[in-house]
PDB file of N, CA and C in Angstrom:
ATOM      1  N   UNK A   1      -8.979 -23.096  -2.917  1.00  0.00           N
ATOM      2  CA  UNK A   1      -7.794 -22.454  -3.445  1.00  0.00           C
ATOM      3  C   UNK A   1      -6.946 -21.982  -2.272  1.00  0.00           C
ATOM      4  N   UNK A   2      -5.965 -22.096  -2.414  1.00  0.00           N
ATOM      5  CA  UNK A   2      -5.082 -22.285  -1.278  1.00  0.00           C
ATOM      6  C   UNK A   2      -3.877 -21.039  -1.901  1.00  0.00           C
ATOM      7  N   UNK A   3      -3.147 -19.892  -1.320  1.00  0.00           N
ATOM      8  CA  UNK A   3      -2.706 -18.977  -1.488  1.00  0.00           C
ATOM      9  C   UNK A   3      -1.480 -19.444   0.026  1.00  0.00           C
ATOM     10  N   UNK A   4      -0.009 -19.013  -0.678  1.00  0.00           N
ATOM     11  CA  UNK A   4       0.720 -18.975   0.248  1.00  0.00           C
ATOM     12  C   UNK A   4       1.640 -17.725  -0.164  1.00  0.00           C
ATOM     13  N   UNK A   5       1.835 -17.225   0.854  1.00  0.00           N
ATOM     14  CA  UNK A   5       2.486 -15.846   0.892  1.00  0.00           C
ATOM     15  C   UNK A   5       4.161 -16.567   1.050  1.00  0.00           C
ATOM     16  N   UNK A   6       4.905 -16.080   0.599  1.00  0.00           N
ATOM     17  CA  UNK A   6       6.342 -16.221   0.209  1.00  0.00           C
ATOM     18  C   UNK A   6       7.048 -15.166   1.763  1.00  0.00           C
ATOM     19  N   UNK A   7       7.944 -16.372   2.487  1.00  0.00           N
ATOM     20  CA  UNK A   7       8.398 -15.863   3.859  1.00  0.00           C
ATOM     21  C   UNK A   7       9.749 -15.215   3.366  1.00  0.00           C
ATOM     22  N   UNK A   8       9.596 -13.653   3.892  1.00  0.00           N
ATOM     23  CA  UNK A   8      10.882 -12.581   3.580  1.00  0.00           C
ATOM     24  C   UNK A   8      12.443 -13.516   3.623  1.00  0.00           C
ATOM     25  N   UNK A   9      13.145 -13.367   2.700  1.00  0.00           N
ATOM     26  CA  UNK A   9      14.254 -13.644   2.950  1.00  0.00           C
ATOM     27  C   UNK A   9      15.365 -12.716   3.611  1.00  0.00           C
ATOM     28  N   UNK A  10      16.215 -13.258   3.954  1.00  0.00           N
ATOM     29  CA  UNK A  10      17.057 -12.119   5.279  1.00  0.00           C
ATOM     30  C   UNK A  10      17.955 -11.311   4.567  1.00  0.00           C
ATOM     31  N   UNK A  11      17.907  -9.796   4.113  1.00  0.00           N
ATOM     32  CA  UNK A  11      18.399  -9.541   3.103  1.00  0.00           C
ATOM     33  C   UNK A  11      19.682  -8.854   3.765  1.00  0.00           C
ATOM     34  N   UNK A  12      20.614  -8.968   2.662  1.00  0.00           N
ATOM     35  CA  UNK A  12      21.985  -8.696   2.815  1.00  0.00           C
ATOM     36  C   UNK A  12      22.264  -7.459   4.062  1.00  0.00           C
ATOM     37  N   UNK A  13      23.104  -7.582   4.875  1.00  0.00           N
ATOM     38  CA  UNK A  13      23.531  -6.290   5.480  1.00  0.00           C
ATOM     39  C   UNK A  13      22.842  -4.686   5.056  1.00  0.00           C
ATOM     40  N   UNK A  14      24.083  -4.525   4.229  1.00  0.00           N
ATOM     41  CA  UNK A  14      23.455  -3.325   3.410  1.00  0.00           C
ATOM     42  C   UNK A  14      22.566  -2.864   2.696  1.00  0.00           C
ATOM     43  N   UNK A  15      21.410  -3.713   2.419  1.00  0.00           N
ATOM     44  CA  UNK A  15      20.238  -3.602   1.866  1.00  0.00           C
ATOM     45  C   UNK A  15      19.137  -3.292   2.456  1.00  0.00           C
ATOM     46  N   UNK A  16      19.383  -3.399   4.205  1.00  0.00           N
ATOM     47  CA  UNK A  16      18.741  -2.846   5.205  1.00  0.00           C
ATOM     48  C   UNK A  16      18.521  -1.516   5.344  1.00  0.00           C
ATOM     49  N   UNK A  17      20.227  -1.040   5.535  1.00  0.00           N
ATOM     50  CA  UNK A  17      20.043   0.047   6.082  1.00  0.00           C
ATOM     51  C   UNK A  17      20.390   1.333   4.662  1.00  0.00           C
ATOM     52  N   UNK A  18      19.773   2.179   4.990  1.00  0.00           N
ATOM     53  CA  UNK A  18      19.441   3.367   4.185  1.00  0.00           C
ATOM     54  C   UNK A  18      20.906   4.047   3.570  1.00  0.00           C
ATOM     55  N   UNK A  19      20.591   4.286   2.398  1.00  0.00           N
ATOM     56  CA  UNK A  19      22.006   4.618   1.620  1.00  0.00           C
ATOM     57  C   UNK A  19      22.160   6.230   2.339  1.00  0.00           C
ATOM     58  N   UNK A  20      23.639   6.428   1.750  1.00  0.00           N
ATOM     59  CA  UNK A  20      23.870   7.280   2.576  1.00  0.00           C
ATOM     60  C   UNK A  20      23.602   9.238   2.129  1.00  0.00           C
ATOM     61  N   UNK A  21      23.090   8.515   0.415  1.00  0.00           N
ATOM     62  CA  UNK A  21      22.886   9.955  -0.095  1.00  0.00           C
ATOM     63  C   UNK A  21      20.938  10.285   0.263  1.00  0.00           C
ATOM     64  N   UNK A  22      21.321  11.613   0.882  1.00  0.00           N
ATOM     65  CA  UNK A  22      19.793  12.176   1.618  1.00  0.00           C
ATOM     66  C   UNK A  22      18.778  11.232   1.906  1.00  0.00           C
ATOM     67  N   UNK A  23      19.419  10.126   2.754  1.00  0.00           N
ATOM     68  CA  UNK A  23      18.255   9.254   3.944  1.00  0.00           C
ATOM     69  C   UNK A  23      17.854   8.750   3.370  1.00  0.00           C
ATOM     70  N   UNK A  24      18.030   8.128   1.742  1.00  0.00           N
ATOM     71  CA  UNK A  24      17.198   7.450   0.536  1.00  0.00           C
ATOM     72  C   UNK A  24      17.429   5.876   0.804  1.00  0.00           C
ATOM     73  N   UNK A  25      16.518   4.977   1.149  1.00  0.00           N
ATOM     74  CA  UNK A  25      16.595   3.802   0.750  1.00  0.00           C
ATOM     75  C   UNK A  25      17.289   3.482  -0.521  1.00  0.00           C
ATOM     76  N   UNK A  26      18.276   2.120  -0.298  1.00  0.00           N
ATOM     77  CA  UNK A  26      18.723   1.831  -1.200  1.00  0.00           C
ATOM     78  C   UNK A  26      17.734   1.522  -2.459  1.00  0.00           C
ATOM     79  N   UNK A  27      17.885   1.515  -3.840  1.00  0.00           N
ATOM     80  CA  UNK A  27      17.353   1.183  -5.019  1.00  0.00           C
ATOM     81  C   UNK A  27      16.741  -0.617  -4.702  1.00  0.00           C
ATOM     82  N   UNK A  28      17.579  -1.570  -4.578  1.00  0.00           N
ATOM     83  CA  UNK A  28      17.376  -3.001  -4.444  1.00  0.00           C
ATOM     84  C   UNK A  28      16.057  -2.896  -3.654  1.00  0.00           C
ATOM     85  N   UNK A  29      15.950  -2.173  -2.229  1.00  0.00           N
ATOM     86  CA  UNK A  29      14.800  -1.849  -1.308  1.00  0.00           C
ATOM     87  C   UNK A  29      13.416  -1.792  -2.016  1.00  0.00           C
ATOM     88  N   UNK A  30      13.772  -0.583  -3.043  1.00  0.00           N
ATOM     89  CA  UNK A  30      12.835  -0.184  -3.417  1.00  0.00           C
ATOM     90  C   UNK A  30      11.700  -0.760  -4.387  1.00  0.00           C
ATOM     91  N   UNK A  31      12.626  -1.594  -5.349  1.00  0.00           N
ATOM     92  CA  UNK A  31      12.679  -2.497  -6.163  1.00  0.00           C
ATOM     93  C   UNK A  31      11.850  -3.907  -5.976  1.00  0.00           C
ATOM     94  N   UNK A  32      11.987  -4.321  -4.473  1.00  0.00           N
ATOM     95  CA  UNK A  32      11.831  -5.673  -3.720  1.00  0.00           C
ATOM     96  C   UNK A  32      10.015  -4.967  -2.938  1.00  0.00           C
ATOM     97  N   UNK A  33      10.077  -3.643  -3.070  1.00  0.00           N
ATOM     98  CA  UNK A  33       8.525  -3.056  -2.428  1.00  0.00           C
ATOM     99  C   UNK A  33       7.859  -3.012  -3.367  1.00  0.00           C
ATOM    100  N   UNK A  34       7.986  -2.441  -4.749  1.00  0.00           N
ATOM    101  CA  UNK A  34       7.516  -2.734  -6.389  1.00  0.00           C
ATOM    102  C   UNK A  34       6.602  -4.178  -6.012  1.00  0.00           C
ATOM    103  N   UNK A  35       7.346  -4.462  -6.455  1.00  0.00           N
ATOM    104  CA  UNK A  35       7.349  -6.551  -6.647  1.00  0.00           C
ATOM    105  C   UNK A  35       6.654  -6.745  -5.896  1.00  0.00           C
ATOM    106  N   UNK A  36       6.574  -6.378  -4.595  1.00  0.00           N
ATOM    107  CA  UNK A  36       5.705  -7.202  -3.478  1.00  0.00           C
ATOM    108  C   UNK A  36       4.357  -6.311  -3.861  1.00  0.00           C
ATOM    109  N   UNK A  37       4.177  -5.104  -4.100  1.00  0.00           N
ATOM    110  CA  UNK A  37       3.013  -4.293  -4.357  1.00  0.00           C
ATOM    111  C   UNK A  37       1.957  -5.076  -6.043  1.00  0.00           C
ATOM    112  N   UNK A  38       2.638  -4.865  -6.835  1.00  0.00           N
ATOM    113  CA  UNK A  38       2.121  -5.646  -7.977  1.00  0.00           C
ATOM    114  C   UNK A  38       1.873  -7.221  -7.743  1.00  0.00           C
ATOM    115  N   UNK A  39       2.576  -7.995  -7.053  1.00  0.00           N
ATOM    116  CA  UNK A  39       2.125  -9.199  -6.776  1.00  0.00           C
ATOM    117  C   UNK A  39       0.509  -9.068  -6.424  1.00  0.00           C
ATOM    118  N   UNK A  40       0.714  -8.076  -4.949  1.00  0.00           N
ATOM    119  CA  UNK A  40      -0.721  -8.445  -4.121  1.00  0.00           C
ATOM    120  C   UNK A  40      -1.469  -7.735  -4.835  1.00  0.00           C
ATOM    121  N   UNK A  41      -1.306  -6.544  -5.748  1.00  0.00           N
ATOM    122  CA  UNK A  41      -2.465  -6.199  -7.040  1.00  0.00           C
ATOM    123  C   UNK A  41      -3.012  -7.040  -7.506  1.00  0.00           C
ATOM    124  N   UNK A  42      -2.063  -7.930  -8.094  1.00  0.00           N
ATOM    125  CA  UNK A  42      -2.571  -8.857  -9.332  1.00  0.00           C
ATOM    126  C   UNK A  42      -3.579 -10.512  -8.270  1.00  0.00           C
ATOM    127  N   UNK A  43      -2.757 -10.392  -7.032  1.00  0.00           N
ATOM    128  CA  UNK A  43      -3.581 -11.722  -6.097  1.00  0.00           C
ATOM    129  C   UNK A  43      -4.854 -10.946  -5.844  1.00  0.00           C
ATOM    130  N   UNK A  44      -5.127  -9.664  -5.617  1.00  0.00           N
ATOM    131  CA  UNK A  44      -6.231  -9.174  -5.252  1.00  0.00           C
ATOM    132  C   UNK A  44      -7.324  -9.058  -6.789  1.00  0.00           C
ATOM    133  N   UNK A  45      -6.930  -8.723  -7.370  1.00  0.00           N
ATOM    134  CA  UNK A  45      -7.782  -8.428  -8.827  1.00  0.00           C
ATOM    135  C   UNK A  45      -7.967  -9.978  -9.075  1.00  0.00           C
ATOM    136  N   UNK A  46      -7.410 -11.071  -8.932  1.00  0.00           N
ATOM    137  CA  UNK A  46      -7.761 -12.213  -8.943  1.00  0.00           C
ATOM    138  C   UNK A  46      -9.052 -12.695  -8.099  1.00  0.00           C
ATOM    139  N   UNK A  47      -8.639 -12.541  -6.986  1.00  0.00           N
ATOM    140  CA  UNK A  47      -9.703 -12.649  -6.128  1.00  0.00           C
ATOM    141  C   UNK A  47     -11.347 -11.541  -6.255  1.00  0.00           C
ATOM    142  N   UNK A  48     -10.724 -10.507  -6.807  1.00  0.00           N
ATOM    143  CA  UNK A  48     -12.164  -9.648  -7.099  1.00  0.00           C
ATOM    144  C   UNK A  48     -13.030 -10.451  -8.319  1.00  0.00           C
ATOM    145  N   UNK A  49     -12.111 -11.077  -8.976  1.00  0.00           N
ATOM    146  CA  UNK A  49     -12.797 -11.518 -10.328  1.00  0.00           C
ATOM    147  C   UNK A  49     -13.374 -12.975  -9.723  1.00  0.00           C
ATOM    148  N   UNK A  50     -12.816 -13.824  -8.817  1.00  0.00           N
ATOM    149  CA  UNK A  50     -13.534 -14.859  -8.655  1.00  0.00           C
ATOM    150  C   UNK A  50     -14.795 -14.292  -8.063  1.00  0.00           C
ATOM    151  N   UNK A  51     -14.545 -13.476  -7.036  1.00  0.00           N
ATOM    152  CA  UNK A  51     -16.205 -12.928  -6.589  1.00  0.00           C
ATOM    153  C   UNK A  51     -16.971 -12.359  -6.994  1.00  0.00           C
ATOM    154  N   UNK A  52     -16.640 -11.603  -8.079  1.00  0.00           N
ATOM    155  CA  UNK A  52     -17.702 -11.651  -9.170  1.00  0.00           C
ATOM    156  C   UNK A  52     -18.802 -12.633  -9.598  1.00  0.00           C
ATOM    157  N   UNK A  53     -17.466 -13.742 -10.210  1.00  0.00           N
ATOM    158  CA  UNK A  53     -18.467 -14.813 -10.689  1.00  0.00           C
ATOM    159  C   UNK A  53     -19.294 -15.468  -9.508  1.00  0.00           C
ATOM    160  N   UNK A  54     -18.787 -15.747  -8.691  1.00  0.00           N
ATOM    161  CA  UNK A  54     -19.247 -16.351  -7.803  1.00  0.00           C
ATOM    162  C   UNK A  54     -20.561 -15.580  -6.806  1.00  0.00           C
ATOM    163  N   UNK A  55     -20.204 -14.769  -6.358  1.00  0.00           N
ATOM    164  CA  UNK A  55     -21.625 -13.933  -5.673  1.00  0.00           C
ATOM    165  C   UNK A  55     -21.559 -12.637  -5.915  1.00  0.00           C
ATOM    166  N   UNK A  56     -22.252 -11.974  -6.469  1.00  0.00           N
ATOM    167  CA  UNK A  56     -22.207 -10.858  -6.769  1.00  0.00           C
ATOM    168  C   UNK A  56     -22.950  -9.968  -5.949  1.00  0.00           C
ATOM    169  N   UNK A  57     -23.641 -10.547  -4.755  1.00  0.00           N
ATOM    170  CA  UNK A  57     -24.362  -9.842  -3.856  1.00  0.00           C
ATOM    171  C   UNK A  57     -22.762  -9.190  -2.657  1.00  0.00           C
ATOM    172  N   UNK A  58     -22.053 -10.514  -2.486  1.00  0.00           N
ATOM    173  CA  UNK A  58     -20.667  -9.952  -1.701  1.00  0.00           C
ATOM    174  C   UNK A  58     -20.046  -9.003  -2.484  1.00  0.00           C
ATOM    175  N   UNK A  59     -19.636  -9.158  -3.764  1.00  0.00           N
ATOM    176  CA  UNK A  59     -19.335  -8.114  -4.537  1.00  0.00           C
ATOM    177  C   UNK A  59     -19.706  -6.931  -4.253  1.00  0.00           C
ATOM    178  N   UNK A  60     -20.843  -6.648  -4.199  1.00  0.00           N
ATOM    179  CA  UNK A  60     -21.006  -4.938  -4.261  1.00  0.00           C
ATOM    180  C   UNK A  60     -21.247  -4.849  -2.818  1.00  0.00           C
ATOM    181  N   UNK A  61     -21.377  -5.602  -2.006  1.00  0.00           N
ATOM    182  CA  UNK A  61     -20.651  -4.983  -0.643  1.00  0.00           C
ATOM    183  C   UNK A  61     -19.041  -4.476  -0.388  1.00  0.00           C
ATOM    184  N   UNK A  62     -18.590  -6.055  -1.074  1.00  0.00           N
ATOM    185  CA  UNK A  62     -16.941  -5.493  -1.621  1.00  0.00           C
ATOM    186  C   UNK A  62     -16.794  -3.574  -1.535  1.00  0.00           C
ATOM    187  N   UNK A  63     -17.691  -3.492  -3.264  1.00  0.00           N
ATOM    188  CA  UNK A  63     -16.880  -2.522  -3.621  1.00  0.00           C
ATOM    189  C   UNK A  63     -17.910  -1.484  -2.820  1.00  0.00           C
ATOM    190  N   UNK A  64     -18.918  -1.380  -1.930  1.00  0.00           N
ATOM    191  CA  UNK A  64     -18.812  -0.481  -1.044  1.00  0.00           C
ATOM    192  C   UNK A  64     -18.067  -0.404   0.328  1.00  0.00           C
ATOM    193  N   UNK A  65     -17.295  -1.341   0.958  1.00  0.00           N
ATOM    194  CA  UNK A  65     -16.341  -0.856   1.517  1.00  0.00           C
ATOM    195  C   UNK A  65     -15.227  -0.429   1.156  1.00  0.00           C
ATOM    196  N   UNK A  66     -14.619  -0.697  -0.609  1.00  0.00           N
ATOM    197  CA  UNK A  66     -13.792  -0.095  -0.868  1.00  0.00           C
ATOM    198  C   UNK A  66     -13.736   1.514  -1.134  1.00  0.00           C
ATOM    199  N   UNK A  67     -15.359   1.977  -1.439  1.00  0.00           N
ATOM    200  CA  UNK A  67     -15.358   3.554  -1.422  1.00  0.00           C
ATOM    201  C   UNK A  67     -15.558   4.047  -0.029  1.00  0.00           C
ATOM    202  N   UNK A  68     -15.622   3.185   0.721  1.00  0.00           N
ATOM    203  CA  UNK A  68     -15.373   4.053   2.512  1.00  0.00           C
ATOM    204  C   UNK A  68     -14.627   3.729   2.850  1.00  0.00           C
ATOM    205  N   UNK A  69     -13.591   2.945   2.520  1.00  0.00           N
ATOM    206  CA  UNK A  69     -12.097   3.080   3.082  1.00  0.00           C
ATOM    207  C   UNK A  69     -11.397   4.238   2.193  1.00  0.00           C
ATOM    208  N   UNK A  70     -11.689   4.384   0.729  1.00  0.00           N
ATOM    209  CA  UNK A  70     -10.898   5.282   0.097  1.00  0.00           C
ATOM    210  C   UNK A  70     -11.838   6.712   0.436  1.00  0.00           C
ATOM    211  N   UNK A  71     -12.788   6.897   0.576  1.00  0.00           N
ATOM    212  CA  UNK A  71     -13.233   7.972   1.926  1.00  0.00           C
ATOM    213  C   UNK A  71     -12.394   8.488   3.066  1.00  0.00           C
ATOM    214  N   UNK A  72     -12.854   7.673   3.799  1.00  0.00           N
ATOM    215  CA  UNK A  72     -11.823   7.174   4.559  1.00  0.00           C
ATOM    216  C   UNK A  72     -10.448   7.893   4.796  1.00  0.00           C
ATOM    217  N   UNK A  73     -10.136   7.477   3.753  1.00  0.00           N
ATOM    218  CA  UNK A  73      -8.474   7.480   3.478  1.00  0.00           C
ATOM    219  C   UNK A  73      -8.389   8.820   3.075  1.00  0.00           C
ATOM    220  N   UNK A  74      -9.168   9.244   1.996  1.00  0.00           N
ATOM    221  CA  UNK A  74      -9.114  11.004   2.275  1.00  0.00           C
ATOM    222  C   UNK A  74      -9.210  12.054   2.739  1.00  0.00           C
ATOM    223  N   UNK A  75      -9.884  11.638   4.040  1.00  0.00           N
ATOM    224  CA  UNK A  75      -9.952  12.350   5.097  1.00  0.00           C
ATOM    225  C   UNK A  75      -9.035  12.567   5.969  1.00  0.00           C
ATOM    226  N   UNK A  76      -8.612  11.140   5.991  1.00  0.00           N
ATOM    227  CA  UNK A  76      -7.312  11.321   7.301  1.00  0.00           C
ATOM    228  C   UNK A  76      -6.598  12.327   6.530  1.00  0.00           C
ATOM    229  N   UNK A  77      -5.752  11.762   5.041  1.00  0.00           N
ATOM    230  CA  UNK A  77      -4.986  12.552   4.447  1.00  0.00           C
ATOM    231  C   UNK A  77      -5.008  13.934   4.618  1.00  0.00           C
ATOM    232  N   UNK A  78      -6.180  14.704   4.289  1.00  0.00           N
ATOM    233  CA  UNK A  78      -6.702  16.078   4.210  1.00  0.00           C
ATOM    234  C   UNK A  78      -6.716  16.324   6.018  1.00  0.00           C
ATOM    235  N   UNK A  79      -7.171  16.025   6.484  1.00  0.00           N
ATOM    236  CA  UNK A  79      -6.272  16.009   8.226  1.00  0.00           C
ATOM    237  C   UNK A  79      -5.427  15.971   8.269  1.00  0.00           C
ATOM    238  N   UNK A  80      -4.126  14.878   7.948  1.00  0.00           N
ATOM    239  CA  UNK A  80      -2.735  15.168   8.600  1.00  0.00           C
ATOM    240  C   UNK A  80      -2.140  16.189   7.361  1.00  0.00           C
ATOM    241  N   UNK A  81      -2.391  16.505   6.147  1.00  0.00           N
ATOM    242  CA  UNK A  81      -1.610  17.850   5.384  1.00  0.00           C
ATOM    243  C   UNK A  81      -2.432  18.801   6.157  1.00  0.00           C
ATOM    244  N   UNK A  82      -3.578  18.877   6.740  1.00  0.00           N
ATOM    245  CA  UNK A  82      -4.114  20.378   7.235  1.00  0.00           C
ATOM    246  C   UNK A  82      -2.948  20.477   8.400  1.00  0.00           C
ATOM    247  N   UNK A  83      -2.703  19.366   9.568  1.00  0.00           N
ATOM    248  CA  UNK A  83      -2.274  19.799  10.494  1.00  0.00           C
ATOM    249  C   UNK A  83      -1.137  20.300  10.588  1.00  0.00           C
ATOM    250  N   UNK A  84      -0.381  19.459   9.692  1.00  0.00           N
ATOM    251  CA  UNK A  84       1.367  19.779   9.035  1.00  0.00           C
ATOM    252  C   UNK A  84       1.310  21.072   8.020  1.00  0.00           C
ATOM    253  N   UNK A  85       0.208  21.813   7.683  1.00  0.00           N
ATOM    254  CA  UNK A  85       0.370  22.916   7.186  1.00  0.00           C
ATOM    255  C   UNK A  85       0.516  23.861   8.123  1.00  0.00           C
ATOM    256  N   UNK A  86      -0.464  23.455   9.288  1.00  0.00           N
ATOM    257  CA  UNK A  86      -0.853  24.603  10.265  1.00  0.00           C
ATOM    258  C   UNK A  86       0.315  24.539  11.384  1.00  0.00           C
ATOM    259  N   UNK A  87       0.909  23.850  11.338  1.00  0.00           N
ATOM    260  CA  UNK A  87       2.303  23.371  12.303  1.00  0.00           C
ATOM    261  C   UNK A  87       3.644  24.183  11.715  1.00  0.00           C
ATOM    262  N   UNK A  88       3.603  24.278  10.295  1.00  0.00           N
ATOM    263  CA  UNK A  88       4.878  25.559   9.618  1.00  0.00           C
ATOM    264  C   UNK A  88       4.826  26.279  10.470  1.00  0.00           C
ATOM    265  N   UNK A  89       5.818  27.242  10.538  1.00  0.00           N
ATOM    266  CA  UNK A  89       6.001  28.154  11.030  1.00  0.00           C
ATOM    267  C   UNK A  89       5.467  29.115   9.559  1.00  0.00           C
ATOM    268  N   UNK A  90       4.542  30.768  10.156  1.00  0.00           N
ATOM    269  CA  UNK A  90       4.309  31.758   8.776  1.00  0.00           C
ATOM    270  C   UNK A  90       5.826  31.840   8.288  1.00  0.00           C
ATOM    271  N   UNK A  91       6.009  32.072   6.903  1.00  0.00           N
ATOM    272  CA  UNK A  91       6.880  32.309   6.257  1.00  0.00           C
ATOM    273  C   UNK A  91       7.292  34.144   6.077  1.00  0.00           C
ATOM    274  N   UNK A  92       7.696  35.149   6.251  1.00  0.00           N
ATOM    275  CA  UNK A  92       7.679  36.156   6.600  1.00  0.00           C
ATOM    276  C   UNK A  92       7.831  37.039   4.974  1.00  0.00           C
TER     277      UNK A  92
END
């Protein structure tokens, strides 16, 4: 099975750069990150389901690196809000 990823097209001028109300990416931007996010959901849940059928010993290695990356991932998180809490200035 052969998977080809779709090469970015060069998007308009203004679709680049950030609209001008409070530093907000334009809507179209946002829209075009959607799309690309649900694509690779749905290519990935594809691929979890073939490895299922197929070996189920890789499988649950699978899904134990997926609970130590999302580990992982909560840690850093809970690190960089601790540090950016402790970086405020006290509020008086």
């Amino acid at each position: 099975m052969i998977y080809r990823t779709r090469k970015p097209k060069p998007a308009p001028e203004g679709e680049q750069k950030m609209s001008k109300t409070a530093g907000q990416p334009s809507p179209n931007a946002l829209i075009k990150v959607v799309d690309l996010l649900v694509e690779n959901r749905i290519r990935i849940d594809a691929m979890e389901q073939i490895l299922v059928k197929t070996n189920s010993v890789a499988y649950e290695l699978y899904l134990g690196t997926i609970e130590n990356l999302r580990a992982q991932k909560a840690a850093e998180v809970h690190r960089v809000l601790s540090r950016a809490i402790e970086s405020q200035p006290a509020e008086s």
